[in-house]
C-alpha atoms as a PDB file:
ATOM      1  CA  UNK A   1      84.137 130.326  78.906  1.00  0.00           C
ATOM      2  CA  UNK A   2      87.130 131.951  76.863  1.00  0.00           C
ATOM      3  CA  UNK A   3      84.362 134.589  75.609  1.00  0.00           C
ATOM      4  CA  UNK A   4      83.135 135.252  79.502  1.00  0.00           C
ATOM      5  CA  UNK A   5      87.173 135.795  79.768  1.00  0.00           C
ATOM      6  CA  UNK A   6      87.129 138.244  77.377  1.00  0.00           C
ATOM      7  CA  UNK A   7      84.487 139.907  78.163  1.00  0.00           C
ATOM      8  CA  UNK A   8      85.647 140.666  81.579  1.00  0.00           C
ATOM      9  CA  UNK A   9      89.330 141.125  80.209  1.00  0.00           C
ATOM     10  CA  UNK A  10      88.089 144.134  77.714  1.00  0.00           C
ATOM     11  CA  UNK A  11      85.659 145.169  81.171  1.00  0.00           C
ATOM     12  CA  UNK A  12      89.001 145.722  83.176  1.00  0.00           C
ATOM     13  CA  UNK A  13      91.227 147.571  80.416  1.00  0.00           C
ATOM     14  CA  UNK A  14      88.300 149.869  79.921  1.00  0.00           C
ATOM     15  CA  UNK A  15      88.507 150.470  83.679  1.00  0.00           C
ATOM     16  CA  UNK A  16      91.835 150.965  84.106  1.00  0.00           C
ATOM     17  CA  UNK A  17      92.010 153.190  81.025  1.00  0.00           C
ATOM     18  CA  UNK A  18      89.563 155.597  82.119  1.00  0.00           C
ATOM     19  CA  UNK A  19      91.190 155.786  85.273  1.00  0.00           C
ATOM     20  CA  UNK A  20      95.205 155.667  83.747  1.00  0.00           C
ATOM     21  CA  UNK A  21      97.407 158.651  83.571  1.00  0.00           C
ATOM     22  CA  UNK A  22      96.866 161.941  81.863  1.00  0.00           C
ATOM     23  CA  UNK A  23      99.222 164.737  80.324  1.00  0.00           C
ATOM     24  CA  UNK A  24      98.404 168.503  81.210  1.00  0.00           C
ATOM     25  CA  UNK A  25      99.830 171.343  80.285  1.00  0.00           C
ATOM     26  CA  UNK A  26      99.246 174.586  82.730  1.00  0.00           C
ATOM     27  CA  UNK A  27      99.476 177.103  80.482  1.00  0.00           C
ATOM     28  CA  UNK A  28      97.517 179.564  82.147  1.00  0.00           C
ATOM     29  CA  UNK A  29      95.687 181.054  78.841  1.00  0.00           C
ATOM     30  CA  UNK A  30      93.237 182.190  80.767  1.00  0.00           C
ATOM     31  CA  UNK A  31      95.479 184.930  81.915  1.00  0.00           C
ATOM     32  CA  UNK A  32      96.513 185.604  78.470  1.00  0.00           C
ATOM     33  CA  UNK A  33      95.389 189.288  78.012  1.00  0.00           C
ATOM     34  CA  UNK A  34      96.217 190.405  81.664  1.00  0.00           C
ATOM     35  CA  UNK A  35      98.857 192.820  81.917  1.00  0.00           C
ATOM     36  CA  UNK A  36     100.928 192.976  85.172  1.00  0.00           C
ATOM     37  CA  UNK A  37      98.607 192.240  88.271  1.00  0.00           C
ATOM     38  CA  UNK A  38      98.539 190.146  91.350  1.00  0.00           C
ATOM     39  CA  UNK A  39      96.976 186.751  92.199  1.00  0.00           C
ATOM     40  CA  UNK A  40      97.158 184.683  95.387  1.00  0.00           C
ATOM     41  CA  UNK A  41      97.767 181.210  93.663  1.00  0.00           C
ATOM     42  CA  UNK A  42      96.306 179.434  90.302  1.00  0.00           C
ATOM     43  CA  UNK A  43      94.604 176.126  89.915  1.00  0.00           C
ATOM     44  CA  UNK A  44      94.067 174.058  86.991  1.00  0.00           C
ATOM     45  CA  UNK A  45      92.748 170.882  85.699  1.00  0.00           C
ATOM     46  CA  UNK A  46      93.208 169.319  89.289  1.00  0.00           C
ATOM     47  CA  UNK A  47      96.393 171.206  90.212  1.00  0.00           C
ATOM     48  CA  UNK A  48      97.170 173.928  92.079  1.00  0.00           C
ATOM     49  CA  UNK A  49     100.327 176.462  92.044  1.00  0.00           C
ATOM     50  CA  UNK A  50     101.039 178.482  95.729  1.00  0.00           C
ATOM     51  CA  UNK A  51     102.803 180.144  97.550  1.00  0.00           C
ATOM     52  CA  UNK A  52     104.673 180.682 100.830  1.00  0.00           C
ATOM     53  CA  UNK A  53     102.829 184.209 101.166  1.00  0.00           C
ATOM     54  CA  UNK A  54      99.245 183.650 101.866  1.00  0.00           C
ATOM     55  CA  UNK A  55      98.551 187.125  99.539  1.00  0.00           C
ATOM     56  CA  UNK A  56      96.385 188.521  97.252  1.00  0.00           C
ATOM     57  CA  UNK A  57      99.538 189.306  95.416  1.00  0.00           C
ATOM     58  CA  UNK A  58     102.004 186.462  95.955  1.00  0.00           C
ATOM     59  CA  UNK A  59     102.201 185.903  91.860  1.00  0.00           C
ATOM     60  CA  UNK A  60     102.481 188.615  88.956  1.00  0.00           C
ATOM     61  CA  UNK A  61     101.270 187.587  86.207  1.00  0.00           C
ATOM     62  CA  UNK A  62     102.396 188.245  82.639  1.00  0.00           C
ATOM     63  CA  UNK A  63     100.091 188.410  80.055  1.00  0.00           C
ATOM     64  CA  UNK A  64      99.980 189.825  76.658  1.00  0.00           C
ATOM     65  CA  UNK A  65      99.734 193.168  77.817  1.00  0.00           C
ATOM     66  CA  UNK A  66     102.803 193.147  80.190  1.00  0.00           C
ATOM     67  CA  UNK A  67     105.829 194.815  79.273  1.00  0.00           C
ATOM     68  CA  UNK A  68     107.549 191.722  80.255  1.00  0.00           C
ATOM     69  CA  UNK A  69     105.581 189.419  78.068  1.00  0.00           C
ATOM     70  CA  UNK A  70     108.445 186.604  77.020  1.00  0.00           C
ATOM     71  CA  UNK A  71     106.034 185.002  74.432  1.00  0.00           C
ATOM     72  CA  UNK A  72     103.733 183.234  76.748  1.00  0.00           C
ATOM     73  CA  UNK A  73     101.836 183.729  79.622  1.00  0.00           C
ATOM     74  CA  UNK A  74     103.565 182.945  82.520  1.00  0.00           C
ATOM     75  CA  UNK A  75     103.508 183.680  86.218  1.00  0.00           C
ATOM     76  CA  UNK A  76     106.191 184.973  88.772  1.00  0.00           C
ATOM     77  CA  UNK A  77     106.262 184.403  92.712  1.00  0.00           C
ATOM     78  CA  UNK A  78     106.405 188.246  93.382  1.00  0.00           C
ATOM     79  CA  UNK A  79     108.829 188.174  96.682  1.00  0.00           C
ATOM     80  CA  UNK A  80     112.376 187.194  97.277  1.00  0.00           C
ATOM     81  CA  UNK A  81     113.065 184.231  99.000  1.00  0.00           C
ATOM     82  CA  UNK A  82     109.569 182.504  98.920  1.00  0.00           C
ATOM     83  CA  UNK A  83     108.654 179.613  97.461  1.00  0.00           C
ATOM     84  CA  UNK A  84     106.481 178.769  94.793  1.00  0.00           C
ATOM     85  CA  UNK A  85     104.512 174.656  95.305  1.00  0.00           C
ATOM     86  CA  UNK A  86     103.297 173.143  92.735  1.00  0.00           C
ATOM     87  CA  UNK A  87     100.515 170.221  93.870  1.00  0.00           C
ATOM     88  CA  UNK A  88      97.861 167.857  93.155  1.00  0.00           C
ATOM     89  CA  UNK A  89      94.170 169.361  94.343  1.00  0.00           C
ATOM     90  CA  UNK A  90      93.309 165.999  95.808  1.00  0.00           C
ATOM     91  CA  UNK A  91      96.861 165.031  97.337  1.00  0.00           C
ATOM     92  CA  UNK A  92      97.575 162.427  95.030  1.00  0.00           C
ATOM     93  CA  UNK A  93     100.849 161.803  93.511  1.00  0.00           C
ATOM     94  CA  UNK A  94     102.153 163.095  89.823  1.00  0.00           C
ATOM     95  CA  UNK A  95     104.869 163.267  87.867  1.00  0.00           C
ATOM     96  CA  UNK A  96     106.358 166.868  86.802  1.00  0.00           C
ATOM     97  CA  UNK A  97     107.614 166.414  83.223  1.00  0.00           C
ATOM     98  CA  UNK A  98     108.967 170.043  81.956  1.00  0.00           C
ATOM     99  CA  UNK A  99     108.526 173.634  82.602  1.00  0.00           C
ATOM    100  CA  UNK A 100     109.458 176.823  80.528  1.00  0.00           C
ATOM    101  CA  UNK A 101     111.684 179.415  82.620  1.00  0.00           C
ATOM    102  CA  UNK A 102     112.710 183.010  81.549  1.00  0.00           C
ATOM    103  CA  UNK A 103     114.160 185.937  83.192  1.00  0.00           C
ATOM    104  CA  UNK A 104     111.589 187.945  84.859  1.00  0.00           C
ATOM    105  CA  UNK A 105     112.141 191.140  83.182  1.00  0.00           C
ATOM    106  CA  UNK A 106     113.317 192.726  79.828  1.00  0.00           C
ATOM    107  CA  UNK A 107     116.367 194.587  81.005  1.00  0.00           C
ATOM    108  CA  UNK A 108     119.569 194.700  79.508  1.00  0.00           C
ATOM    109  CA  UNK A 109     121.288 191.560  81.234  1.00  0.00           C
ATOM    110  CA  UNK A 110     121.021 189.394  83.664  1.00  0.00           C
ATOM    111  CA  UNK A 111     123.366 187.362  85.530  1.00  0.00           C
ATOM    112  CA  UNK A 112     122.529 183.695  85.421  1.00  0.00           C
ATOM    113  CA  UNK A 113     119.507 182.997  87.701  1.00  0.00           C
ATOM    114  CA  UNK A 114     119.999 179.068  89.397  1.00  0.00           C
ATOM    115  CA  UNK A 115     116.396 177.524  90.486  1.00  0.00           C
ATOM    116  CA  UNK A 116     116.443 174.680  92.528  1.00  0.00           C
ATOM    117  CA  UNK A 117     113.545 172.575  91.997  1.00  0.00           C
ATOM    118  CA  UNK A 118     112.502 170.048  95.435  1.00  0.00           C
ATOM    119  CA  UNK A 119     110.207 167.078  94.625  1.00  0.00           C
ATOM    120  CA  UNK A 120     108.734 165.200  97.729  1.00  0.00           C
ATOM    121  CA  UNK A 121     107.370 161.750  97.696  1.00  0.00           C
ATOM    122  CA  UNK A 122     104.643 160.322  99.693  1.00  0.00           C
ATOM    123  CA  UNK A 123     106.940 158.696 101.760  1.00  0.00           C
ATOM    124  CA  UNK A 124     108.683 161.777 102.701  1.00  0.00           C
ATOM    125  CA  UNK A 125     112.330 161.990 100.560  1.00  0.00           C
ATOM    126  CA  UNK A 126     113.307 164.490  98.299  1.00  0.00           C
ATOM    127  CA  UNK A 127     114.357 164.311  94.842  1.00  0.00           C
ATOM    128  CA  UNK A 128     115.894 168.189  93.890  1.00  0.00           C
ATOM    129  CA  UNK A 129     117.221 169.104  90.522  1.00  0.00           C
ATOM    130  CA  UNK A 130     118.988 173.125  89.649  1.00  0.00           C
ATOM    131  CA  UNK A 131     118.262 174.537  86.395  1.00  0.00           C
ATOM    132  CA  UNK A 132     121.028 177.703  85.766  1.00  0.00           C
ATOM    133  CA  UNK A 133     118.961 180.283  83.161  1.00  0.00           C
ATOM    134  CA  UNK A 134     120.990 181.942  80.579  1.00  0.00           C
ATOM    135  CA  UNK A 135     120.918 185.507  81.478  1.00  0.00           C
ATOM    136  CA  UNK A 136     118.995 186.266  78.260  1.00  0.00           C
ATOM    137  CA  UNK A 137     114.812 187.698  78.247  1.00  0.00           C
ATOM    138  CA  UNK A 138     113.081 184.536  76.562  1.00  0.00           C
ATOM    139  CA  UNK A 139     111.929 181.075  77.581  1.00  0.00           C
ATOM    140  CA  UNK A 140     113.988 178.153  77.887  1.00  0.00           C
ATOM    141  CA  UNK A 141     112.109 174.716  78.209  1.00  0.00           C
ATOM    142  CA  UNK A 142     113.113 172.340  81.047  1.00  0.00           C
ATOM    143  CA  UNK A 143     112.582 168.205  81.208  1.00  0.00           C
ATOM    144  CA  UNK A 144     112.785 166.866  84.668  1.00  0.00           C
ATOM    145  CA  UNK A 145     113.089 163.089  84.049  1.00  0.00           C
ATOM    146  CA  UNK A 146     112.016 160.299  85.893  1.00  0.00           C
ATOM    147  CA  UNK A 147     113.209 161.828  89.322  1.00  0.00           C
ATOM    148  CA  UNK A 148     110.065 164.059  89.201  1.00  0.00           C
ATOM    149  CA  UNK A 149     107.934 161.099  88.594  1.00  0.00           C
ATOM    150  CA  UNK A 150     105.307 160.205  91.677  1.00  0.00           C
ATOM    151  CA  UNK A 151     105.646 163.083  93.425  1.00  0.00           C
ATOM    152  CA  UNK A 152     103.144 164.664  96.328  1.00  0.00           C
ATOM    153  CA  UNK A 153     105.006 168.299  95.633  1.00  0.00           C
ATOM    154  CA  UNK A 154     107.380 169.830  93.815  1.00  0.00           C
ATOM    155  CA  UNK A 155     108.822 173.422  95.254  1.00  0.00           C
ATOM    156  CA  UNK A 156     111.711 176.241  94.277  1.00  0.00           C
ATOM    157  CA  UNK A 157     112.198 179.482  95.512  1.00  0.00           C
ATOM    158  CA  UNK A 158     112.094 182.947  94.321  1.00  0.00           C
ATOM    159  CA  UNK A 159     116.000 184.390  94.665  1.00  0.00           C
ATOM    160  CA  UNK A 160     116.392 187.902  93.949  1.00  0.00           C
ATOM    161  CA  UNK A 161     117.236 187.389  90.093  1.00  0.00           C
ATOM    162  CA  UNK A 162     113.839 187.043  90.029  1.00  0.00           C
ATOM    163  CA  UNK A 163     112.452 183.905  87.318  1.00  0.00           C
ATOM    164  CA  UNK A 164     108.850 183.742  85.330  1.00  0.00           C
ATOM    165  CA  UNK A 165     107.173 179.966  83.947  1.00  0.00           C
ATOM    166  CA  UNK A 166     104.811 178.783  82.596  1.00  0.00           C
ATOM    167  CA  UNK A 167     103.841 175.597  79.944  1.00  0.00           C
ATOM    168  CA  UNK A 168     103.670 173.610  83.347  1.00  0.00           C
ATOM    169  CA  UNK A 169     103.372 169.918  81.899  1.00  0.00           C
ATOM    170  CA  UNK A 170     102.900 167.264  84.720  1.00  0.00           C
ATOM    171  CA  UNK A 171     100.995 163.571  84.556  1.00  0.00           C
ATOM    172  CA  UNK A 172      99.021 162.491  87.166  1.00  0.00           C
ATOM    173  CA  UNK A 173     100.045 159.072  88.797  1.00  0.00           C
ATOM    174  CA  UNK A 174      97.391 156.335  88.310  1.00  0.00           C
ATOM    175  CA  UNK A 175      95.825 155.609  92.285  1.00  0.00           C
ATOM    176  CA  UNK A 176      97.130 152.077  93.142  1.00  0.00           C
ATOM    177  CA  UNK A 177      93.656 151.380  93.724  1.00  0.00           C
ATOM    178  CA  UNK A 178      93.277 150.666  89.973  1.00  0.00           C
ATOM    179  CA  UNK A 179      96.463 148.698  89.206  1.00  0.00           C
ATOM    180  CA  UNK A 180      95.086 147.101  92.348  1.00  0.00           C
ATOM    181  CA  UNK A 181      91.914 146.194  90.278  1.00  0.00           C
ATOM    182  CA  UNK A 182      93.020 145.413  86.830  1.00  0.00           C
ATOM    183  CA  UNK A 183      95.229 142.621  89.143  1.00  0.00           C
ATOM    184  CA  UNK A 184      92.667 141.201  90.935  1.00  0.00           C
ATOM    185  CA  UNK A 185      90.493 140.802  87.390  1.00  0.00           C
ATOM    186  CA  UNK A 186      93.481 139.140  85.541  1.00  0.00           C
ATOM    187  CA  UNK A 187      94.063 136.607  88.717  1.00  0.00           C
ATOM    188  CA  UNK A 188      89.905 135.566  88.180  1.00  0.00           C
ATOM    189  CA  UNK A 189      90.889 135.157  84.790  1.00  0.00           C
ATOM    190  CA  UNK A 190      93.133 132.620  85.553  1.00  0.00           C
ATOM    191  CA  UNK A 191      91.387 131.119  87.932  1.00  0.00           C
ATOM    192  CA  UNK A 192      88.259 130.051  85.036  1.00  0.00           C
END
């Protein structure tokens, strides 16, 4: 009987792991050798990045080629005072975990751009965190904590100091569905 227990015990872990949480990192290096051009929105391993302008050219993106190449690829929402939404392809919930942020453009300075970052949860709040850039051309990395975690969204907007990212890292939420499972198998455990 305690080998049957097993048995079903090492069953339900391989379940649940194959259906746990993942890292990815959106790094967009399949852009890398574009220069400047437009896209209308990028998906990636199951997410997708929009935007409030339903364009061919709602993002630039900077490749290797771009004058404004900050050491990675990265993309920018190309109009003042839209947003930029980061989501899950399916709906589901994640967790956003960091981003890198730069100025948008090599130029001799730059006041300090603010980006407000807006998670939403399934049920509908709001979690929003502001990330002030230095003024300087060049990438700074951002960690959003466990505020960002289980989120159906997360959204900023474009202000007119204009703001390029990329290295997009974000873990998708396991579906209670499985927690719901590995339960259930643990409580027949018990049960023999």
């Amino acid at each position: 009987m305690k080998k049957q227990n097993f048995r079903m015990l090492l069953a339900i872990a391989a379940l649940a792991a194959t259906s746990s949480s993942h890292a990815v990192l959106i790094d967009f290096a399949d852009l890398a050798s574009a220069g400047d051009h437009g896209i209308a929105g990028y998906a990636s391993a199951g997410y997708r990045i929009g935007s409030s302008r339903v364009e061919n050219d709602a993002f630039f993106v900077w490749g290797r080629a771009s004058p404004d190449f900050a050491g990675q690829v990265a993309l920018t929402n190309g109009w003042d005072g839209l947003s930029t939404v980061l989501t899950r392809e399916d709906g589901a919930t994640f967790s956003l975990v960091s981003m890198d942020l730069s100025e948008a453009w090599r130029q001799p300075s730059y006041d300090p751009t603010a980006v407000v970052f807006v998670g939403t949860r399934a049920d509908g709040s709001t979690v929003r965190q502001q990330v002030t850039l230095d003024g300087l051309f060049g990438f700074q990395h951002v960690d959003f904590g466990s505020d960002f975690a289980a989120v159906t969204s997360v959204s900023w907007i474009q202000s007119w100091q204009y703001h390029q990212f990329g290295n997009v890292a974000v873990i998708a939420v396991p579906l209670p569905t499985t927690l719901a499972l590995l339960l259930t198998g643990l409580m027949l455990m018990r049960r023999h």
